[in-house]
N, C-alpha and C. Protein backbone atom coordinates (compact mmCIF):
# COMPACT_ATOMS: atom_id res chain seq x y z
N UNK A 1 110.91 87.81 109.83
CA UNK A 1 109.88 86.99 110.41
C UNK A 1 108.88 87.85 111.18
N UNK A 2 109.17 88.93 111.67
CA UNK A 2 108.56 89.43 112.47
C UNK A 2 107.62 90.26 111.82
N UNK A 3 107.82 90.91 110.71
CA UNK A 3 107.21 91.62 109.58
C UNK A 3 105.97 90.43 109.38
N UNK A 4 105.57 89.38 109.08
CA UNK A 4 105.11 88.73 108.44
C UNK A 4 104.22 88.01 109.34
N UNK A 5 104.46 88.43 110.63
CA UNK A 5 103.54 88.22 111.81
C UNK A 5 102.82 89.29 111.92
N UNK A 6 103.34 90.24 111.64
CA UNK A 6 102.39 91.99 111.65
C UNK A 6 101.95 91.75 110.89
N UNK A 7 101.88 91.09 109.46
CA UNK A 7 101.23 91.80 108.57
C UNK A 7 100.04 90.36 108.23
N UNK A 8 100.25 89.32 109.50
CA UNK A 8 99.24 88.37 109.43
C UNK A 8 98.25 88.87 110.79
N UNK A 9 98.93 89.49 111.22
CA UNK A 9 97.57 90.28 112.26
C UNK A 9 96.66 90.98 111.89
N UNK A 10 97.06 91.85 110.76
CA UNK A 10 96.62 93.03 109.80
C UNK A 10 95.66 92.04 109.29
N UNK A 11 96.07 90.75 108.71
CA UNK A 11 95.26 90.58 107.68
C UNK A 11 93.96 90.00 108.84
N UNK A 12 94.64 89.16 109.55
CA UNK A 12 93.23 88.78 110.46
C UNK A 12 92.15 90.07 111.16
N UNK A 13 92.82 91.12 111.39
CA UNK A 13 91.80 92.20 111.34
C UNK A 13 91.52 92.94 110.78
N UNK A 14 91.44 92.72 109.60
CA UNK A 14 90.72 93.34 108.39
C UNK A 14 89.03 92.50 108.49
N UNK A 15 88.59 94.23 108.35
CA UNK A 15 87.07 94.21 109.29
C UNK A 15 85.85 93.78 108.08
N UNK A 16 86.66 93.44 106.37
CA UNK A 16 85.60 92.77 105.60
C UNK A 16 86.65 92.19 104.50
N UNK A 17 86.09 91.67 104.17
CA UNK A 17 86.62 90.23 102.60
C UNK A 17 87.52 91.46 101.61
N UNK A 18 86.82 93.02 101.21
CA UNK A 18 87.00 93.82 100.36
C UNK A 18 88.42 94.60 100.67
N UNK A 19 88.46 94.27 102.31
CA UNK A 19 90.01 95.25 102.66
C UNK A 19 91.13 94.11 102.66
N UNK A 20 90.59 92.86 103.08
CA UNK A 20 91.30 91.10 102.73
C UNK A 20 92.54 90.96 101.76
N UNK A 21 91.24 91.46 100.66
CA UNK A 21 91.95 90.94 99.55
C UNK A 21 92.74 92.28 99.21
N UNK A 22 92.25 93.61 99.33
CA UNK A 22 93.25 94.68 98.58
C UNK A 22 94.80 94.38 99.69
N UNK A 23 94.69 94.06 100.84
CA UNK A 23 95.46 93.44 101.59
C UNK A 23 96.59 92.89 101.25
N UNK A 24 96.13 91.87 100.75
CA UNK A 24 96.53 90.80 100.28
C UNK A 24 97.80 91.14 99.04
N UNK A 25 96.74 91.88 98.47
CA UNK A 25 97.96 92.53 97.14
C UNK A 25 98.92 93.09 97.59
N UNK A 26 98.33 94.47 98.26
CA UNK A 26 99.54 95.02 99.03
C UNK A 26 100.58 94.15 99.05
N UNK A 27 99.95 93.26 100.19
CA UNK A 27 101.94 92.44 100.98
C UNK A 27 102.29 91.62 99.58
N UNK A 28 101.34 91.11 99.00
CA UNK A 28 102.10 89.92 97.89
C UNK A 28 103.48 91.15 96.78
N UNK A 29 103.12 92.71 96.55
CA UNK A 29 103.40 93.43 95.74
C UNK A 29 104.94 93.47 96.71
N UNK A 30 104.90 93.92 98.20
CA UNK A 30 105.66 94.26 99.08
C UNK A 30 106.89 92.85 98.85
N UNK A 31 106.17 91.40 98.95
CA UNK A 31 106.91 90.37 99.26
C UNK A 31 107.76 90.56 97.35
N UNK A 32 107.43 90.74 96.87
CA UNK A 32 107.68 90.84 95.89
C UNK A 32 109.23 91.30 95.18
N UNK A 33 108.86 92.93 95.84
CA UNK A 33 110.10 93.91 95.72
C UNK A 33 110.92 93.21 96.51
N UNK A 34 110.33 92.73 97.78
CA UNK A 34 112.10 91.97 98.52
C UNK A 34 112.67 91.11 97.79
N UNK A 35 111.73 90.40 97.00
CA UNK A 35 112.55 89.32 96.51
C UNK A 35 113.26 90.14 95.52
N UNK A 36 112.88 90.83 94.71
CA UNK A 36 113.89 92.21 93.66
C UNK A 36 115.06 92.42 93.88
N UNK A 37 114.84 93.06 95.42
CA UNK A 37 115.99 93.66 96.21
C UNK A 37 116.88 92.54 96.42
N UNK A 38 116.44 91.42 96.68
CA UNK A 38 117.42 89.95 97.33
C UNK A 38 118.26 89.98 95.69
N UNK A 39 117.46 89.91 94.87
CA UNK A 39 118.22 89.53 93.34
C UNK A 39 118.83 90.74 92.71
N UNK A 40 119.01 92.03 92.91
CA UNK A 40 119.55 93.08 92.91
C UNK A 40 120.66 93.24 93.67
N UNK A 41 120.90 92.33 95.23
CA UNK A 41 122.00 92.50 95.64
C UNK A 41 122.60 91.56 95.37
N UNK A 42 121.98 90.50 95.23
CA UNK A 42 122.96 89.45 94.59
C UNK A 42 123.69 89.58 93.22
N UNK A 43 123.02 90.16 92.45
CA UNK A 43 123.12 90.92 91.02
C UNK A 43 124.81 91.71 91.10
N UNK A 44 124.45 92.63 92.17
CA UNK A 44 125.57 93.62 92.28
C UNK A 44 126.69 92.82 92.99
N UNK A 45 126.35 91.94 94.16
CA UNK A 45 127.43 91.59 94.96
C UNK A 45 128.39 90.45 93.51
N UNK A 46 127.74 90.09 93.12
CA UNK A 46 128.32 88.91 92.09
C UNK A 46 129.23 89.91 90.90
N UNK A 47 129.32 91.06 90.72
CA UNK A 47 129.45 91.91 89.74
C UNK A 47 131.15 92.70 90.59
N UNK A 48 130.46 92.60 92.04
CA UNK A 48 132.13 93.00 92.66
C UNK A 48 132.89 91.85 93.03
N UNK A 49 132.61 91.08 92.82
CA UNK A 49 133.61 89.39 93.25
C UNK A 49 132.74 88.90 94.51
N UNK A 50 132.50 89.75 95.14
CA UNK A 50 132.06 89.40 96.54
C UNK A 50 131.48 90.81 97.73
N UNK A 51 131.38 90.55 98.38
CA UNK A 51 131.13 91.81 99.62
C UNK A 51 132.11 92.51 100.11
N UNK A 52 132.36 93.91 99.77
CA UNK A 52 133.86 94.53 100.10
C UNK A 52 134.09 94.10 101.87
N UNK A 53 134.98 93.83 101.83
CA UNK A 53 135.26 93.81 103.19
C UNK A 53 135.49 94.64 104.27
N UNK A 54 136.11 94.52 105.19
CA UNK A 54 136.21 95.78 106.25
C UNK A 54 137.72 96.54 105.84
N UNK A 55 137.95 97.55 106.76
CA UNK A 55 139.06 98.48 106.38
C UNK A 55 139.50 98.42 107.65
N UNK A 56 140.48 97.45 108.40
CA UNK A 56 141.16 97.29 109.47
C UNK A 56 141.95 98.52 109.99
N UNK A 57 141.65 99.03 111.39
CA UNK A 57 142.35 100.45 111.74
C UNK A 57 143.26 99.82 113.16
N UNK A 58 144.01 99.91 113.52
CA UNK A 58 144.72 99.84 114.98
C UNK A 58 145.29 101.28 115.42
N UNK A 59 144.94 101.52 116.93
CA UNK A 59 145.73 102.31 116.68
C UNK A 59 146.52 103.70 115.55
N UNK A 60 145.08 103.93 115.24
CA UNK A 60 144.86 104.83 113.58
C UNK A 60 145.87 104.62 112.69
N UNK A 61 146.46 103.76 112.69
CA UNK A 61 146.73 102.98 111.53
C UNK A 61 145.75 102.26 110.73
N UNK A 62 145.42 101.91 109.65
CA UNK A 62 144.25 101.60 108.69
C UNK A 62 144.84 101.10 107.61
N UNK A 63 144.68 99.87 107.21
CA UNK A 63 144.84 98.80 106.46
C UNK A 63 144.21 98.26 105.72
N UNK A 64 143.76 98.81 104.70
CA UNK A 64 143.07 98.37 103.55
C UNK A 64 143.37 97.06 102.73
N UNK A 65 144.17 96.61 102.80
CA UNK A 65 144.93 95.67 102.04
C UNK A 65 143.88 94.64 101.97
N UNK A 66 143.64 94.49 102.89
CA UNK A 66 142.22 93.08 102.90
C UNK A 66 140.90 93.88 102.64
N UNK A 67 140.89 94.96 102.35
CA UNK A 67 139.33 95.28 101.66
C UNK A 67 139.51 94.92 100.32
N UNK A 68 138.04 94.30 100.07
CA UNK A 68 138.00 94.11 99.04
C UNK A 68 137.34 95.29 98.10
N UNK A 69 137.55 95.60 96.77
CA UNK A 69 136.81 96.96 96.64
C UNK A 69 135.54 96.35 95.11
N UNK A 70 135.45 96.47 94.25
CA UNK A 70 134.61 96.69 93.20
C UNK A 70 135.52 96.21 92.39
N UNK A 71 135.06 94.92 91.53
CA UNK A 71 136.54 95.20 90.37
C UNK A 71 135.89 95.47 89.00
N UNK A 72 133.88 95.29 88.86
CA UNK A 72 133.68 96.06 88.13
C UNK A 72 132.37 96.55 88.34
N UNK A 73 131.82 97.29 87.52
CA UNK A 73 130.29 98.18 87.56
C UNK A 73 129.37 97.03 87.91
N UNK A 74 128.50 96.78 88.03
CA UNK A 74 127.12 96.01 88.30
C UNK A 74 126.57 95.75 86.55
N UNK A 75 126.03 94.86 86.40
CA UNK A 75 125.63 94.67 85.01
C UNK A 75 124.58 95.73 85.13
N UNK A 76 124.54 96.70 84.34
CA UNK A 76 123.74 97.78 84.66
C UNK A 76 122.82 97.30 83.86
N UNK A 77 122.56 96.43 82.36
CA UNK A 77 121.05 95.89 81.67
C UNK A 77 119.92 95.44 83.09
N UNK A 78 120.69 94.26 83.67
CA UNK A 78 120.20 93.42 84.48
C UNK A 78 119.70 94.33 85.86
N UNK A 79 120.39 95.64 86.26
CA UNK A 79 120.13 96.43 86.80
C UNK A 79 118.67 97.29 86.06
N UNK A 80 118.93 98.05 85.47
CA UNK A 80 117.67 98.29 84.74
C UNK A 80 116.58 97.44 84.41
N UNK A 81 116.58 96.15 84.43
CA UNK A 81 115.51 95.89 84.29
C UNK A 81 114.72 94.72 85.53
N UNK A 82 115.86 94.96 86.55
CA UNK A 82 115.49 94.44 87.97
C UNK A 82 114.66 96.43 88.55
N UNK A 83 114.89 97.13 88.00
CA UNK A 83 114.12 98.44 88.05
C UNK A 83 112.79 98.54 87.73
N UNK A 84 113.14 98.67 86.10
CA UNK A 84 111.76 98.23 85.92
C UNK A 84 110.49 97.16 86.61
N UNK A 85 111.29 95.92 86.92
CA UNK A 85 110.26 95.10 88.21
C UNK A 85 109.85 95.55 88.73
N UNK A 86 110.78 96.12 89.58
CA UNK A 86 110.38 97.28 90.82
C UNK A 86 109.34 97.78 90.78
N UNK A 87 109.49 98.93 89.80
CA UNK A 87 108.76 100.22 89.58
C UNK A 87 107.01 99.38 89.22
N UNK A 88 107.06 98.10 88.88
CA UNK A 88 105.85 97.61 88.63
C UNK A 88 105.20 96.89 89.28
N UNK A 89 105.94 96.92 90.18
CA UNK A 89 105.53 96.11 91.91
C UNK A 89 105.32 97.16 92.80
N UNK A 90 105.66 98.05 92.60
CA UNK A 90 105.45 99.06 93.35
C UNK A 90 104.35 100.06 93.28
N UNK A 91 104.18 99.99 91.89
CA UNK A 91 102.58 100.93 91.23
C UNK A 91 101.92 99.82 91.78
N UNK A 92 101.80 98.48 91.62
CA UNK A 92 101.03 97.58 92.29
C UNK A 92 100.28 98.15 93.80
N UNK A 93 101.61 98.19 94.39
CA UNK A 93 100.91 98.16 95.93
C UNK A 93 100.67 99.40 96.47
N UNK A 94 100.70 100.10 95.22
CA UNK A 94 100.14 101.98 95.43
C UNK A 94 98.22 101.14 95.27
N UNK A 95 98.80 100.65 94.21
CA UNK A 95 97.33 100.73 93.28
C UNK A 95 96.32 100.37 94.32
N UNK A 96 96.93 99.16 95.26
CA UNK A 96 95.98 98.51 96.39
C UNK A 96 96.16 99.66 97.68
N UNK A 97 97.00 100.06 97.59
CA UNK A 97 97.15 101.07 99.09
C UNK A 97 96.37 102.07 99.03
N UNK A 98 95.97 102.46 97.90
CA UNK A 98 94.88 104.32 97.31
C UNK A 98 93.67 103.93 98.56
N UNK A 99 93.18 102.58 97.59
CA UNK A 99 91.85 102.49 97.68
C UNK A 99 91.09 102.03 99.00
N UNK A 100 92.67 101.16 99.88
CA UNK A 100 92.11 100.84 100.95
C UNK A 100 92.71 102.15 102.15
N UNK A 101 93.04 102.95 101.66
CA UNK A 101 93.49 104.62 102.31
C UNK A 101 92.15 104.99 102.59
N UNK A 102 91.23 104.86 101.68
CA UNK A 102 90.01 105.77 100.89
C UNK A 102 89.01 104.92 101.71
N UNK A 103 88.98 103.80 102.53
CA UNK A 103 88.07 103.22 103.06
C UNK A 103 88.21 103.36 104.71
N UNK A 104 89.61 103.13 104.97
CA UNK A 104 90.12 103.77 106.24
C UNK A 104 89.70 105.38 106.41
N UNK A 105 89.63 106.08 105.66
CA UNK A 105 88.96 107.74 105.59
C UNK A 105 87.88 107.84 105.88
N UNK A 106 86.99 106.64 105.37
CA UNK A 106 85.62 106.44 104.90
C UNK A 106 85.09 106.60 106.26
N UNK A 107 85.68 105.28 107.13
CA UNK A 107 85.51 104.86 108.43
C UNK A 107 85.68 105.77 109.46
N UNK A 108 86.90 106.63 109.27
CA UNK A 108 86.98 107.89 109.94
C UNK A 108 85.99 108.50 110.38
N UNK A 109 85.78 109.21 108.53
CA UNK A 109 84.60 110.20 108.93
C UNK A 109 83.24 109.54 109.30
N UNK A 110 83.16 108.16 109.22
CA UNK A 110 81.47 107.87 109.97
C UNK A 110 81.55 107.91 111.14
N UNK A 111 82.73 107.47 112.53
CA UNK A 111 82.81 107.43 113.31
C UNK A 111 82.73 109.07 113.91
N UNK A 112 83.49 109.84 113.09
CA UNK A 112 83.52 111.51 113.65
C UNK A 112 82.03 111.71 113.46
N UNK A 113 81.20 111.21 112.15
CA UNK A 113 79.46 111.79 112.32
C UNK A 113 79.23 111.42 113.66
N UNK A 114 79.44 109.88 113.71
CA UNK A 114 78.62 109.12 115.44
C UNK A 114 79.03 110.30 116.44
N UNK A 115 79.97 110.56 116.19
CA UNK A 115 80.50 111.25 117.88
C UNK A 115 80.00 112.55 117.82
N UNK A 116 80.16 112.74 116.67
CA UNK A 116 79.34 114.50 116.67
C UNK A 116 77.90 114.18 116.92
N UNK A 117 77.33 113.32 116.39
CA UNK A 117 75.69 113.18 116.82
C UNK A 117 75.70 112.67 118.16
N UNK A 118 76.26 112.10 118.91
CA UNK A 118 76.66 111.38 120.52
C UNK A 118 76.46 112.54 121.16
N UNK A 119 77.41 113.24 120.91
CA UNK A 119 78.24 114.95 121.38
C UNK A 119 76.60 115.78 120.98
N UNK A 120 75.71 116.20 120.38
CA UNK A 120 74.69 117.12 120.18
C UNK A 120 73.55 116.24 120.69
N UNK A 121 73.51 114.70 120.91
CA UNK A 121 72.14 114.50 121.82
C UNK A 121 72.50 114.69 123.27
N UNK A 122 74.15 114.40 124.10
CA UNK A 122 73.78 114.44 124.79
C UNK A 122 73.73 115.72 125.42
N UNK A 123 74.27 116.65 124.74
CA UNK A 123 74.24 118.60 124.51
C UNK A 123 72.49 118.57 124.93
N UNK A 124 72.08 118.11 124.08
CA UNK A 124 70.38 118.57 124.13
C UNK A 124 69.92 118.12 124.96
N UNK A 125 70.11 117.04 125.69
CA UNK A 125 69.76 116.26 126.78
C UNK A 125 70.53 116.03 128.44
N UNK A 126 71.27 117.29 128.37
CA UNK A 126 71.89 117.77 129.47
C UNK A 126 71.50 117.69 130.88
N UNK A 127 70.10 117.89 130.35
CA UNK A 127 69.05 117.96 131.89
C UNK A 127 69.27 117.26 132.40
N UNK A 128 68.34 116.08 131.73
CA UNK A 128 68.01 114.93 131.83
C UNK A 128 69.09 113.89 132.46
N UNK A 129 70.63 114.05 131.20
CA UNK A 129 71.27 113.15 132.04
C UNK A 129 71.72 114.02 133.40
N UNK A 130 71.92 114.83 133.70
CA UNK A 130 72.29 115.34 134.69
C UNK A 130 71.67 115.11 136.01
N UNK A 131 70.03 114.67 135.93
CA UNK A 131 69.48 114.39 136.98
C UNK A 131 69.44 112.52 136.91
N UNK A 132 69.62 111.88 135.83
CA UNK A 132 69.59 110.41 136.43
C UNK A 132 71.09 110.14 136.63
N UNK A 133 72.43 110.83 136.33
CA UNK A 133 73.65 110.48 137.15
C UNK A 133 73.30 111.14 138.98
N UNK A 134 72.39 111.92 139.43
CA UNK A 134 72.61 112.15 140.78
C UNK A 134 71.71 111.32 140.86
N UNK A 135 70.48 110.68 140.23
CA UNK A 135 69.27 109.75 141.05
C UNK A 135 70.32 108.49 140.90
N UNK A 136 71.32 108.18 139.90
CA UNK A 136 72.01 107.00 140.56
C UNK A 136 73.14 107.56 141.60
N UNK A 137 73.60 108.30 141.77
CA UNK A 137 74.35 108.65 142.55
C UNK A 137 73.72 107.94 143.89
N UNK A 138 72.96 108.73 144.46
CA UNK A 138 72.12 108.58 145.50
C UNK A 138 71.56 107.39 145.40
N UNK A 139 71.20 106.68 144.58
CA UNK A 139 70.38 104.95 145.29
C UNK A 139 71.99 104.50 145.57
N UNK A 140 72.92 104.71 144.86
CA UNK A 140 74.28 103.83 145.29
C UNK A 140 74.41 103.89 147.10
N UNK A 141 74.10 105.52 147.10
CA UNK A 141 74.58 105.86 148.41
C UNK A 141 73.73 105.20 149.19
N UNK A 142 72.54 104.86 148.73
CA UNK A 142 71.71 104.26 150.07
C UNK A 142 71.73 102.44 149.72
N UNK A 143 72.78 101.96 149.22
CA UNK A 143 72.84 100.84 149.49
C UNK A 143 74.43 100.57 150.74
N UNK A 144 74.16 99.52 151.50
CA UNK A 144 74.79 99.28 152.32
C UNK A 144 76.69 98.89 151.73
């Protein structure tokens, strides 16, 4: 639940319609594989009878008797081709993750131009601000 609150914050601040929707794919690709994974363990758990159990110790004594272990392989077809899903849900949310990487970069470097041009006017203009931070300095000081 908590995943799905992050990733509805994400979507509400996504800063245009174009990062929205590659967004969008992303988590739908993400929600996707879980559901894979949910039917992959169910896949396997159904294939060992059930969920091995614990291995009871007292007193380092250890009692296996009530674990349950594997009584056979996992249907490995149904395995392979709960893989294959995978692997195609997963190029999915590459496919959407490249491009909105490549826009987050984008944004980067315009913000590093702003600051480098911020950073060389106010370089060049050193004087200047240097004498209206003391002319405000000083009217502050002469207010009561």
């Amino acid at each position: 639940m908590a995943q799905l609150t992050v990733q509805r914050e994400q979507l509400n601040h996504a800063p245009d319609s174009l990062r929205a929707i590659m967004l969008v794919q992303m988590l739908a690709s993400e929600a996707q594989a879980r559901a894979l994974q949910r039917e992959a363990r169910e896949s396997i758990n159904a294939a060992r009878g059930s969920a091995p159990g614990p291995i009871l110790c007292l007193n380092g004594q250890c009692d296996s008797s009530q674990a349950r272990t594997r009584s056979q392989p996992a249907d490995s077809g149904r395995i392979r081709a709960l893989r294959a899903r995978l692997q195609t849900a997963m190029d999915r949310h590459f496919a959407a993750e490249i491009p909105l990487r490549a826009l987050e970069v984008a944004d980067v470097e315009r913000r590093l131009s702003q600051v480098r041009a911020e950073t060389e006017r106010r370089r060049h203009d050193r004087a200047e601000l240097v004498r209206q931070m003391v002319d405000q300095i000083l009217r502050d000081a002469e207010r009561p």
